[in-house]
PDB file of N, CA and C in Angstrom:
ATOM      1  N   UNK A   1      23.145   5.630  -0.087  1.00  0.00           N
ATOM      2  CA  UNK A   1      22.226   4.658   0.475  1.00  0.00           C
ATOM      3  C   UNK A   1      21.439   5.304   1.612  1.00  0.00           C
ATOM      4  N   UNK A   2      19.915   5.204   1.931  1.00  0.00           N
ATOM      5  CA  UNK A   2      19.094   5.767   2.537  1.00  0.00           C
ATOM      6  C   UNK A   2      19.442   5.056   3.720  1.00  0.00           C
ATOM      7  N   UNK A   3      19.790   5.448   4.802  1.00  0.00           N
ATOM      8  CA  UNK A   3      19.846   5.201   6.704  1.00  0.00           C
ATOM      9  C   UNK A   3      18.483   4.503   6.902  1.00  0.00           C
ATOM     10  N   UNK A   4      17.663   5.529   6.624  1.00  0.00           N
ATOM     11  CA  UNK A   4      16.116   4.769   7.206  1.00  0.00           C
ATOM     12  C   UNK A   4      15.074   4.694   5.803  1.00  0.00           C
ATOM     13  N   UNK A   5      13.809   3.973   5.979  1.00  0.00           N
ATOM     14  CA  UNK A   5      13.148   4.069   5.028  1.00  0.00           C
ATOM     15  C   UNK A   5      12.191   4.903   4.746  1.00  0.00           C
ATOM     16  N   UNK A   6      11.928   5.223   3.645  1.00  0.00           N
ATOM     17  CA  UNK A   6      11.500   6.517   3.153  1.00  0.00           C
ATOM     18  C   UNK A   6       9.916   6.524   3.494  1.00  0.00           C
ATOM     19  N   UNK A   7       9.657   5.794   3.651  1.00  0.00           N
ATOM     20  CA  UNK A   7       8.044   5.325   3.904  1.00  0.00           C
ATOM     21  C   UNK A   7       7.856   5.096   5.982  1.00  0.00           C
ATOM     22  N   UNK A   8       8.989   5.448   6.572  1.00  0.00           N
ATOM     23  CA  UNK A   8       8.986   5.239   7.891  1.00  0.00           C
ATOM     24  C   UNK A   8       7.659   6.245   8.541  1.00  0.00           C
ATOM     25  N   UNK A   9       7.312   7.529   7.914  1.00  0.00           N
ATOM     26  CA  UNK A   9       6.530   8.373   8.417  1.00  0.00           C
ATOM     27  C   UNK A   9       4.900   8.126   8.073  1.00  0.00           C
ATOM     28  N   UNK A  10       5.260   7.110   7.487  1.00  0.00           N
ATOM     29  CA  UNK A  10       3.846   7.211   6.455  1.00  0.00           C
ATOM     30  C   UNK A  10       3.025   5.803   7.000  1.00  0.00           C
ATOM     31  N   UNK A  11       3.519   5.241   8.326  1.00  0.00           N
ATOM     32  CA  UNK A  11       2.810   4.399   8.524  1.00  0.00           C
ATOM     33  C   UNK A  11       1.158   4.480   9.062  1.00  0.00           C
ATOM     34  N   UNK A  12       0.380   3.703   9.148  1.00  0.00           N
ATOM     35  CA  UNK A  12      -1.087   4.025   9.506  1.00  0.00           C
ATOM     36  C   UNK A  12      -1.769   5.177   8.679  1.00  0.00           C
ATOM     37  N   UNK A  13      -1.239   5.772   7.868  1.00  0.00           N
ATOM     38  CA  UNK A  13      -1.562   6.574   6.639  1.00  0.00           C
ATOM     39  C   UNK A  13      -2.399   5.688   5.657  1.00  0.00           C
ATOM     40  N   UNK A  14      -3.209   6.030   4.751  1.00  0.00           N
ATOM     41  CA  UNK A  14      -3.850   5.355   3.660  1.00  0.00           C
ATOM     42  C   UNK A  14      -2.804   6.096   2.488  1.00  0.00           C
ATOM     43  N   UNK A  15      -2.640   4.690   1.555  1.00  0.00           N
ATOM     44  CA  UNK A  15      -1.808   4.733   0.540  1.00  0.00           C
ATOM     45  C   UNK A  15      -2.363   3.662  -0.976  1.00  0.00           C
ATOM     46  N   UNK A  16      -2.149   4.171  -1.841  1.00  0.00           N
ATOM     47  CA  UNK A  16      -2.706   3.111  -3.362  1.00  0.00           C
ATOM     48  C   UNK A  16      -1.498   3.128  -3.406  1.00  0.00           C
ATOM     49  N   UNK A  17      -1.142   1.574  -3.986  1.00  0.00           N
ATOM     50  CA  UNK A  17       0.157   1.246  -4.807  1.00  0.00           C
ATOM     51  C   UNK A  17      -0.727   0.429  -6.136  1.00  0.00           C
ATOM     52  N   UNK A  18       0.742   0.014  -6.769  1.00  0.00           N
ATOM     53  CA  UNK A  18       0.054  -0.523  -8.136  1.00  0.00           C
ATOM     54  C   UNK A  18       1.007  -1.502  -8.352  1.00  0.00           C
ATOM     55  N   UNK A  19       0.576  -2.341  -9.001  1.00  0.00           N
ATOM     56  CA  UNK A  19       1.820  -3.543  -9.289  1.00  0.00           C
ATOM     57  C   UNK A  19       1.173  -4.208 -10.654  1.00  0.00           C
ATOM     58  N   UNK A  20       1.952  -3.923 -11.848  1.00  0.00           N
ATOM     59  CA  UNK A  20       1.499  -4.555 -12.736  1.00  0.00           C
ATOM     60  C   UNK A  20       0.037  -3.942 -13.376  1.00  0.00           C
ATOM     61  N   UNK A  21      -0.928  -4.484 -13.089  1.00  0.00           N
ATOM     62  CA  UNK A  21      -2.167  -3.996 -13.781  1.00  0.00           C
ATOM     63  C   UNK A  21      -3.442  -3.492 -12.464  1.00  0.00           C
ATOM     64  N   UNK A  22      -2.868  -4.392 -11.249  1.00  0.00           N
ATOM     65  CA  UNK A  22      -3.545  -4.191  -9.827  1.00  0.00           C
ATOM     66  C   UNK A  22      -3.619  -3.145  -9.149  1.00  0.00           C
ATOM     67  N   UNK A  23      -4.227  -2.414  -8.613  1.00  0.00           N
ATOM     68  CA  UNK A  23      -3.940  -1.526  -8.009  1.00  0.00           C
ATOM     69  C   UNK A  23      -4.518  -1.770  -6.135  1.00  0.00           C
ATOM     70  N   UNK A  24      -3.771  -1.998  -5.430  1.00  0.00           N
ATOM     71  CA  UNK A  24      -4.457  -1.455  -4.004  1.00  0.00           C
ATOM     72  C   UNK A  24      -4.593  -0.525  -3.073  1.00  0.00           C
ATOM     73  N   UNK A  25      -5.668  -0.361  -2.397  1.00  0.00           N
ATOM     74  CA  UNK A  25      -5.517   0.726  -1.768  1.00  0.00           C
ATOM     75  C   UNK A  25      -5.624  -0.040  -0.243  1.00  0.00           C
ATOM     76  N   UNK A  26      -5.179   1.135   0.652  1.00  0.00           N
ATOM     77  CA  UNK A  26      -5.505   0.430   1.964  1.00  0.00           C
ATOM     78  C   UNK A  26      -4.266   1.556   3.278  1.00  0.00           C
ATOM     79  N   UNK A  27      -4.191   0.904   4.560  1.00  0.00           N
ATOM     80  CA  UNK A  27      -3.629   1.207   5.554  1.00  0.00           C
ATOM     81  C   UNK A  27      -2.231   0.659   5.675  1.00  0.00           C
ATOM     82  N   UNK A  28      -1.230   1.390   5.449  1.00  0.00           N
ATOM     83  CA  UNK A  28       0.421   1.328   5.283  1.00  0.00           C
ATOM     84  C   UNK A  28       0.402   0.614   7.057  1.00  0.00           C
ATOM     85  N   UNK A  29       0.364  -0.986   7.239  1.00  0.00           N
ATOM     86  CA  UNK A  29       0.537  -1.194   8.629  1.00  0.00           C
ATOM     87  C   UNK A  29       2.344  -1.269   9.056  1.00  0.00           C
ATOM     88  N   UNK A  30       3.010  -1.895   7.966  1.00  0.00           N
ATOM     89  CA  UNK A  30       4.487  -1.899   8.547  1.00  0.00           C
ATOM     90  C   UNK A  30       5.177  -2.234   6.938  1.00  0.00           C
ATOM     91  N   UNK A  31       6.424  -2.271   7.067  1.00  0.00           N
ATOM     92  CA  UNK A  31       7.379  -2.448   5.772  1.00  0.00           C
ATOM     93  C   UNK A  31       8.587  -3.340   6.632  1.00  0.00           C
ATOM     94  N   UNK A  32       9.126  -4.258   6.119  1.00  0.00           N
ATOM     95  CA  UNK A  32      10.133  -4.901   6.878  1.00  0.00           C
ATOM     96  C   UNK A  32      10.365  -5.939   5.167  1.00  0.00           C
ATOM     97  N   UNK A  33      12.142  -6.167   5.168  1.00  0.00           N
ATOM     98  CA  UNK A  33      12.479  -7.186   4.236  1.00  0.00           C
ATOM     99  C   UNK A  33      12.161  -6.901   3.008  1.00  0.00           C
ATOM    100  N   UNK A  34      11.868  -5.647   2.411  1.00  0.00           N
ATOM    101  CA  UNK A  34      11.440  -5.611   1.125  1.00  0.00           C
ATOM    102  C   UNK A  34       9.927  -5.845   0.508  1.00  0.00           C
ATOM    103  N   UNK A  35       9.411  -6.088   1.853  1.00  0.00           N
ATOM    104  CA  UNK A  35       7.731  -6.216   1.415  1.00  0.00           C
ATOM    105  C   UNK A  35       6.458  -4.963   2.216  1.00  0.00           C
ATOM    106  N   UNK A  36       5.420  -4.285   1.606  1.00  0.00           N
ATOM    107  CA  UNK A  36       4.743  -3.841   2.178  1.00  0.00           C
ATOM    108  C   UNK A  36       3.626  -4.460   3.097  1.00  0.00           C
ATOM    109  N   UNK A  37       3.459  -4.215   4.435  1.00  0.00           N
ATOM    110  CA  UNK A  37       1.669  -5.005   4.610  1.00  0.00           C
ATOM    111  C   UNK A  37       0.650  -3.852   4.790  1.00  0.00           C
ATOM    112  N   UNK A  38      -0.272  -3.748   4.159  1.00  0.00           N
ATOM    113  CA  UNK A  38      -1.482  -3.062   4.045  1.00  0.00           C
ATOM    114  C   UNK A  38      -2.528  -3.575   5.335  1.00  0.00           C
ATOM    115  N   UNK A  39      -3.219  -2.574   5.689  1.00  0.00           N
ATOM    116  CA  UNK A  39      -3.970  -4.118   6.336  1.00  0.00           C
ATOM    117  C   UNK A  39      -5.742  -2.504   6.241  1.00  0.00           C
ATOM    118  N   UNK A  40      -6.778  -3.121   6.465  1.00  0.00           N
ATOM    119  CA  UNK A  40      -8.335  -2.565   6.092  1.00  0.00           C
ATOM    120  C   UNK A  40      -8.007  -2.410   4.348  1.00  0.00           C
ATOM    121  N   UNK A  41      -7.649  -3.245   3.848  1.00  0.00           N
ATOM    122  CA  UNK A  41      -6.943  -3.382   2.168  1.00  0.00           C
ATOM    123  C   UNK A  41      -8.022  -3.866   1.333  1.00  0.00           C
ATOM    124  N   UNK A  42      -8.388  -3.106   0.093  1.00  0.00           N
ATOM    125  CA  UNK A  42      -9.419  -3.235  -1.101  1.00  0.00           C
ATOM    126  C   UNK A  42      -8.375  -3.547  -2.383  1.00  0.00           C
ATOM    127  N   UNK A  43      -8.548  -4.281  -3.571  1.00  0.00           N
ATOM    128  CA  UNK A  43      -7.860  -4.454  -4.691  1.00  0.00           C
ATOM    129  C   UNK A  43      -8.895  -3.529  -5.597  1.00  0.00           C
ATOM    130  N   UNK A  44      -8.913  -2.957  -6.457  1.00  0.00           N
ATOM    131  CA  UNK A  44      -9.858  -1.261  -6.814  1.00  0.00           C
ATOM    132  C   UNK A  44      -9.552  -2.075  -8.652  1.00  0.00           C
ATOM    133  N   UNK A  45     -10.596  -2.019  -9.110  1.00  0.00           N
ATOM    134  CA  UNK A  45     -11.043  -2.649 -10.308  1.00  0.00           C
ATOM    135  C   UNK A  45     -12.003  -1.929 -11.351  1.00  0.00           C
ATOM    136  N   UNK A  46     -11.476  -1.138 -12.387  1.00  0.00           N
ATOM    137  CA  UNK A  46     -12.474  -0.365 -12.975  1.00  0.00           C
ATOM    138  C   UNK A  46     -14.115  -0.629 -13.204  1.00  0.00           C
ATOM    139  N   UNK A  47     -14.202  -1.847 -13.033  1.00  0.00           N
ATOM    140  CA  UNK A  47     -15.413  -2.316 -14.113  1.00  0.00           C
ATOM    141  C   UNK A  47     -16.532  -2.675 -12.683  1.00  0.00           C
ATOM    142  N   UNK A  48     -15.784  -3.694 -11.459  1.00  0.00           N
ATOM    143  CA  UNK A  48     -16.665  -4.151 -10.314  1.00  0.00           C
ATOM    144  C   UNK A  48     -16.582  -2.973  -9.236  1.00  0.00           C
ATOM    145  N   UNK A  49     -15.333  -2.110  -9.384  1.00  0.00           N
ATOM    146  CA  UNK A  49     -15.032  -1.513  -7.843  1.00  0.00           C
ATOM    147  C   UNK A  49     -14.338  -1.964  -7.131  1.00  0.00           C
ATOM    148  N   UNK A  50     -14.622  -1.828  -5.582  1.00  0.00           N
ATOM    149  CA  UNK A  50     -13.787  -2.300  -4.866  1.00  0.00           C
ATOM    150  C   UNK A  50     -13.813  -3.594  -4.356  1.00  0.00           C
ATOM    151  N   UNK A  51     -12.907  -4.178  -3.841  1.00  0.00           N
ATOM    152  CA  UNK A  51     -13.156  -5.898  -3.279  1.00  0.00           C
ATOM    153  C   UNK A  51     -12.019  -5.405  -1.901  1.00  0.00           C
ATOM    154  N   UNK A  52     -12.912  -5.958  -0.696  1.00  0.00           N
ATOM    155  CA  UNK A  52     -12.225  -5.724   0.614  1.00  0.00           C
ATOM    156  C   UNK A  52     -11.753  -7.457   0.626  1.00  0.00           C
ATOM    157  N   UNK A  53     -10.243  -6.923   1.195  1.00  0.00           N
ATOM    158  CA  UNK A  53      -9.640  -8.132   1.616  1.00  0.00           C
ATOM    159  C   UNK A  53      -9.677  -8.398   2.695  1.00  0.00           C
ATOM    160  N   UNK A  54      -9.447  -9.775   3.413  1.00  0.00           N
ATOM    161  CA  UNK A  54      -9.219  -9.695   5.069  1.00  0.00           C
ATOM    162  C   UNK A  54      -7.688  -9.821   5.290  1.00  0.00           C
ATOM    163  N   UNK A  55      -7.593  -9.820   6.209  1.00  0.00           N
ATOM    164  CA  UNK A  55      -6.482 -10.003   7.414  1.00  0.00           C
ATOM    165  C   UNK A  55      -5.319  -8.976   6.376  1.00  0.00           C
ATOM    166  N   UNK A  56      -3.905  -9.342   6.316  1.00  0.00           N
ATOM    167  CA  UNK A  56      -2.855  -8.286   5.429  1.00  0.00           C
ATOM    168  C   UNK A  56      -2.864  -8.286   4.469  1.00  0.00           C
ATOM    169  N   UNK A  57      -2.670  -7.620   3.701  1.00  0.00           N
ATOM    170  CA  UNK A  57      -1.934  -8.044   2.259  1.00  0.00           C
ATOM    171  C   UNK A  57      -0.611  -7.500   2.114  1.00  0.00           C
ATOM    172  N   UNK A  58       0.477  -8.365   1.774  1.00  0.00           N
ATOM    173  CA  UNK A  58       2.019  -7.863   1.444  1.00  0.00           C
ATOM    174  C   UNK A  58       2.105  -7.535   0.094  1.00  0.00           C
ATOM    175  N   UNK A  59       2.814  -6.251   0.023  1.00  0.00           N
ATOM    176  CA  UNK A  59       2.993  -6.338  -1.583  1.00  0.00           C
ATOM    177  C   UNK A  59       4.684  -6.652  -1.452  1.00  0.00           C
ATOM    178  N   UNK A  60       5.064  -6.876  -3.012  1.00  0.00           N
ATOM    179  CA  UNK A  60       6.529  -6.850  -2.879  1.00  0.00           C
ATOM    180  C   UNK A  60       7.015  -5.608  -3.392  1.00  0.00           C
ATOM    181  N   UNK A  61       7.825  -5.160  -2.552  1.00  0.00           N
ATOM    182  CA  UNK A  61       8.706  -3.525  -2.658  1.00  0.00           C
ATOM    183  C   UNK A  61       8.989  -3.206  -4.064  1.00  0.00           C
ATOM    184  N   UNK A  62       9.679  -4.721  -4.670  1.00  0.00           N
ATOM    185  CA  UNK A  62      10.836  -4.674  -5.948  1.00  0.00           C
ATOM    186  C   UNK A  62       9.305  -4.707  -6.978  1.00  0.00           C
ATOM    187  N   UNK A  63       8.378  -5.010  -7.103  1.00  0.00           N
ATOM    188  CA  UNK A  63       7.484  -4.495  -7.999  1.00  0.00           C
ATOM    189  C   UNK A  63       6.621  -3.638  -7.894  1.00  0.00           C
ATOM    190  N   UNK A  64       6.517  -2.735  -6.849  1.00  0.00           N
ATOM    191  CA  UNK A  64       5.299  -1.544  -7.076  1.00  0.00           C
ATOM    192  C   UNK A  64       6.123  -0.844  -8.120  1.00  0.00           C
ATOM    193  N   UNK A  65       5.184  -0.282  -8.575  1.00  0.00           N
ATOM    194  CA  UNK A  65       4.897   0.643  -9.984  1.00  0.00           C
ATOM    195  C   UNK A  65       4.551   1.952  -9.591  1.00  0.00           C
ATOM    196  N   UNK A  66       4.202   2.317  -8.731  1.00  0.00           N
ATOM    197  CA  UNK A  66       4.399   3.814  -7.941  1.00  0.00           C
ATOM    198  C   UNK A  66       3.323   3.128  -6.352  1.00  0.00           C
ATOM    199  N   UNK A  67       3.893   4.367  -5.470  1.00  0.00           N
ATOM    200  CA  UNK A  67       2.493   4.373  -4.063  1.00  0.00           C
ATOM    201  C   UNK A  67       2.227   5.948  -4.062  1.00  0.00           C
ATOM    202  N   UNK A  68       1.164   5.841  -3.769  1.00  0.00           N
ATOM    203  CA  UNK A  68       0.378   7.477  -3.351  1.00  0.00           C
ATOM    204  C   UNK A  68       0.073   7.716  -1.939  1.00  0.00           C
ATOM    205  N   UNK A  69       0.750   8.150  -1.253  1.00  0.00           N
ATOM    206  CA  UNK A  69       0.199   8.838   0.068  1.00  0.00           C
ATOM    207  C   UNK A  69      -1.058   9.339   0.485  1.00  0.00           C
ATOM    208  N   UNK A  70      -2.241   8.863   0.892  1.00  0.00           N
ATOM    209  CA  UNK A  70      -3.385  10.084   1.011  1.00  0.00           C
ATOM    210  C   UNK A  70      -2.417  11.490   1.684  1.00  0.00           C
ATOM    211  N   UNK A  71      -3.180  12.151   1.620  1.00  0.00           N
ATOM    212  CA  UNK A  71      -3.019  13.339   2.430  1.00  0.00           C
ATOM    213  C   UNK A  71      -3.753  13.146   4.527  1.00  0.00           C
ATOM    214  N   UNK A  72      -3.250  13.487   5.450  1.00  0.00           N
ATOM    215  CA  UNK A  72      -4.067  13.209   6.605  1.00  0.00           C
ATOM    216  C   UNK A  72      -5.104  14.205   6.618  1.00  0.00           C
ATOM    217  N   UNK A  73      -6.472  14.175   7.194  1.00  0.00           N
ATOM    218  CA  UNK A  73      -7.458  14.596   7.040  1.00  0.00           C
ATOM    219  C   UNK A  73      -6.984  15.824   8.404  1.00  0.00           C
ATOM    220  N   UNK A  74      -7.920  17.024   7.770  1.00  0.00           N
ATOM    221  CA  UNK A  74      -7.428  17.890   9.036  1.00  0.00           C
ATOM    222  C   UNK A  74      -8.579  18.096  10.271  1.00  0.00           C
TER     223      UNK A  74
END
């Protein structure tokens, strides 16, 4: 069992997760209880692009389908 969470370093980082058929991208603001909050967060849509959300968006932990780390800019 992991001590701390694996995503502890990666906060304020930009990250895409995916859940199902959705994909978001956005700013890793905190993780607490099994849920992610994103927050400057777009839902990324082949056909329209992007759609900016306001205020957080939580994903739930137990359904992402993978997350991607950006890389930090140097």
């Amino acid at each position: 069992m992991l001590s701390r969470h694996p995503l502890r370093r990666s906060i304020g980082r930009r990250i895409v997760a995916r859940i199902d058929t959705v994909t978001w991208r956005g700013r890793l603001a905190a993780y607490s209880c099994g849920w992610l909050e994103l927050k400057d967060a777009s839902v990324m849509d082949p056909v329209t692009g992007a759609t900016g959300a306001d205020g957080l968006i939580l994903l739930p932990e137990t359904r992402i389908d993978f997350i991607q780390i950006a890389p930090e800019a140097d």
